[in-house]
Protein backbone atom coordinates (compact mmCIF):
# COMPACT_ATOMS: atom_id res chain seq x y z
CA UNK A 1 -25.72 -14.40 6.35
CA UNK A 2 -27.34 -13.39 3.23
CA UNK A 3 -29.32 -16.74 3.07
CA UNK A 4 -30.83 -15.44 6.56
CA UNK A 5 -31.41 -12.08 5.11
CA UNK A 6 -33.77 -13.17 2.42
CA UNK A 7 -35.65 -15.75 4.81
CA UNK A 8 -36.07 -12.71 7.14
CA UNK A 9 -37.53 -10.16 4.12
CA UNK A 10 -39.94 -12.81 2.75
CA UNK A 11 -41.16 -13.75 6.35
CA UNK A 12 -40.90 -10.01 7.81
CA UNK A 13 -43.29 -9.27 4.16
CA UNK A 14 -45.41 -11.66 5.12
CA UNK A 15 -46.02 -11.39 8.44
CA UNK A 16 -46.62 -7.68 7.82
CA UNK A 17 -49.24 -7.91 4.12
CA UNK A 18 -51.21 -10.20 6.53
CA UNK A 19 -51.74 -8.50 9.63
CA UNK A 20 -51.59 -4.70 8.09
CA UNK A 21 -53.62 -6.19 4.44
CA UNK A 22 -51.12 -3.79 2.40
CA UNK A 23 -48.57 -4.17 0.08
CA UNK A 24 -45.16 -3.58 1.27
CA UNK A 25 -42.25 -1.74 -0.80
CA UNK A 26 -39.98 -4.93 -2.50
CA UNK A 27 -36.72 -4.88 -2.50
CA UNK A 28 -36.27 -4.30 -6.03
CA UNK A 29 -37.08 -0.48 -4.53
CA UNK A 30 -34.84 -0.32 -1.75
CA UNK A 31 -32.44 2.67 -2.15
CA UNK A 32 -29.62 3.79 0.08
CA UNK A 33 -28.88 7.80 -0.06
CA UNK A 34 -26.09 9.29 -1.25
CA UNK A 35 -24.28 10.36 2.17
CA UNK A 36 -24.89 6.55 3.78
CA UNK A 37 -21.61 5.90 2.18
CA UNK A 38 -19.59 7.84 4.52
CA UNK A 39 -20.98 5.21 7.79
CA UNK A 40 -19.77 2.48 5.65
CA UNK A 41 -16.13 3.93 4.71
CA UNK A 42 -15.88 5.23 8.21
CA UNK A 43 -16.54 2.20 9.88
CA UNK A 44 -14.40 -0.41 7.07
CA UNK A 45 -11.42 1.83 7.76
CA UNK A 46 -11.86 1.22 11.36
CA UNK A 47 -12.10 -2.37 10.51
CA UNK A 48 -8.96 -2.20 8.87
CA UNK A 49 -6.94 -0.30 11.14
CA UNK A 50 -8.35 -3.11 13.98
CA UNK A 51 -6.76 -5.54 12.09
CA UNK A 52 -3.25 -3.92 12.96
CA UNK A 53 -4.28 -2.48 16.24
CA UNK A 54 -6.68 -3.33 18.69
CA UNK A 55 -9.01 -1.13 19.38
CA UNK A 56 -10.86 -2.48 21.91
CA UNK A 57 -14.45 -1.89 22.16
CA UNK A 58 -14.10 0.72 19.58
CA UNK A 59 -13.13 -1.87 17.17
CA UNK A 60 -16.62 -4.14 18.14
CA UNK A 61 -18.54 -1.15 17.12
CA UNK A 62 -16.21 -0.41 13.98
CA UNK A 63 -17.52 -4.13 13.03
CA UNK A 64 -20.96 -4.13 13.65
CA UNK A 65 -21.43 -0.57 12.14
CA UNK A 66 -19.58 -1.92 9.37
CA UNK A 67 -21.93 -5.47 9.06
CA UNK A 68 -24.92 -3.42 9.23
CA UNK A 69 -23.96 -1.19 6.18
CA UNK A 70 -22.66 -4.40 4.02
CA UNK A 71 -26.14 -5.94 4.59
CA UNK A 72 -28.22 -2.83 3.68
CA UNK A 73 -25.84 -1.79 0.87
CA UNK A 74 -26.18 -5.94 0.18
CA UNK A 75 -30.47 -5.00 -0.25
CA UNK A 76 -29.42 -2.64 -2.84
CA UNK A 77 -27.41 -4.67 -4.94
CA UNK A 78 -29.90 -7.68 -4.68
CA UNK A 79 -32.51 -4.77 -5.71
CA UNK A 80 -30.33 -4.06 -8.67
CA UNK A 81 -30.22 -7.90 -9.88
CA UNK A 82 -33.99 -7.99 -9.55
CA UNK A 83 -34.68 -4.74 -11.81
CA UNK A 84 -31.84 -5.85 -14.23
CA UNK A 85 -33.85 -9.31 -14.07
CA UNK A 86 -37.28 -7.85 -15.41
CA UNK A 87 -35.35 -5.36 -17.53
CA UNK A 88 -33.88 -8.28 -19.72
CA UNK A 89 -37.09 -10.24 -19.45
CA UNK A 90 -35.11 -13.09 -17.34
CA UNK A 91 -37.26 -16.66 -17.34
CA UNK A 92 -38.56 -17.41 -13.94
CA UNK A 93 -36.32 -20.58 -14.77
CA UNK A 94 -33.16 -18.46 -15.24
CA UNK A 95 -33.89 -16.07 -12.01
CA UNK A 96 -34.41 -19.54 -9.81
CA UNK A 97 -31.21 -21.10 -10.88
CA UNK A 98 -29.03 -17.71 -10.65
CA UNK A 99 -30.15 -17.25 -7.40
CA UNK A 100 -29.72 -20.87 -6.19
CA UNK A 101 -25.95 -20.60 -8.35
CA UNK A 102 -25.19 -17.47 -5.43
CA UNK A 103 -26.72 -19.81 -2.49
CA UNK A 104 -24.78 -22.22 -3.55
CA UNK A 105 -21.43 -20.09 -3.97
CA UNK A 106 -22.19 -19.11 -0.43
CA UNK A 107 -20.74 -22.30 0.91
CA UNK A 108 -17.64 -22.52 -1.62
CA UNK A 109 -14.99 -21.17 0.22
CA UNK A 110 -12.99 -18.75 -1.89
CA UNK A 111 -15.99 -18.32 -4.22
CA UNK A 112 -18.44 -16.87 -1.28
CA UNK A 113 -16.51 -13.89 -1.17
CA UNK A 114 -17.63 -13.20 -4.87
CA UNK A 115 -20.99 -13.11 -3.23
CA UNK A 116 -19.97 -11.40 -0.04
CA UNK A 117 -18.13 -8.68 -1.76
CA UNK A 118 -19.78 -8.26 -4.81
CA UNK A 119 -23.37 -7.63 -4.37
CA UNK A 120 -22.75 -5.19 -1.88
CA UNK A 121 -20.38 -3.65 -3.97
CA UNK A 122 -23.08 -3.68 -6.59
CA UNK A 123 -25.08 -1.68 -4.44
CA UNK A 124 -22.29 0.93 -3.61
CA UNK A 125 -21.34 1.20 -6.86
CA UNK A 126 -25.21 2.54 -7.99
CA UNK A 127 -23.63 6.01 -6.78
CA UNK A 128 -21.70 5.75 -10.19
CA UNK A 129 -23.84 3.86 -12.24
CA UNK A 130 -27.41 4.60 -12.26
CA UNK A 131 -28.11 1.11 -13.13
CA UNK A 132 -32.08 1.65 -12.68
CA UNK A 133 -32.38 4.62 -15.06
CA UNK A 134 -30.67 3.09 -17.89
């Protein structure tokens, strides 16, 4: 999923610097506000109580409310990686094979969920931690 996400951003980037012939906002700026982390513990307690009982439709919506949020709270988190990266001065070399290490992880079952879980929890967890003003 995430592996789609960034082939999406770099062709959606693209697509739009060439037609439009202006820069577009990276990543490494993307931001969620404050309150957008009442959607996403809404809707993952709805996912959890669907678990136990179905909720019908109700619990379709729970999970696609809930997918959306993990991917944009996902942006954040890969945002965060990329300003820590030129923070520390990171070698090209270094950010290439970190970020083929997390592609790779992707397919080890057990492991993805380090990936799955944790960058997005990276990005939630900016509310805390203002990792970018450091």
């Amino acid at each position: 999923m995430f592996l789609f996400l960034i082939f999406n951003w770099r062709g959606g980037t693209y697509i739009v610097e060439k037609l439009n012939r202006r820069k577009v906002d990276r990543v490494i700026n993307f931001f969620m506000p404050e309150k957008m982390i009442w959607p996403l513990l809404v809707s993952w307690a709805g996912i959890f109580i669907d678990r136990f009982l179905d909720l019908g439709l109700l619990g379709y919506a729970f999970w696609n409310v809930g997918s959306i949020f993990l991917v944009l709270y996902a942006l954040q988190g890969i945002g965060i990686l990329k300003y820590l990266f030129n923070r520390y001065n990171f070698s090209r070399l270094t950010r290439v094979f970190i970020g083929l290490a997390l592609v790779i992880m992707l397919f080890w079952p057990g492991v993805n969920l380090l990936v799955i879980v944790g960058i997005p929890a990276l990005g939630v967890s900016e509310l805390w931690i203002k990792y970018r003003k450091l």
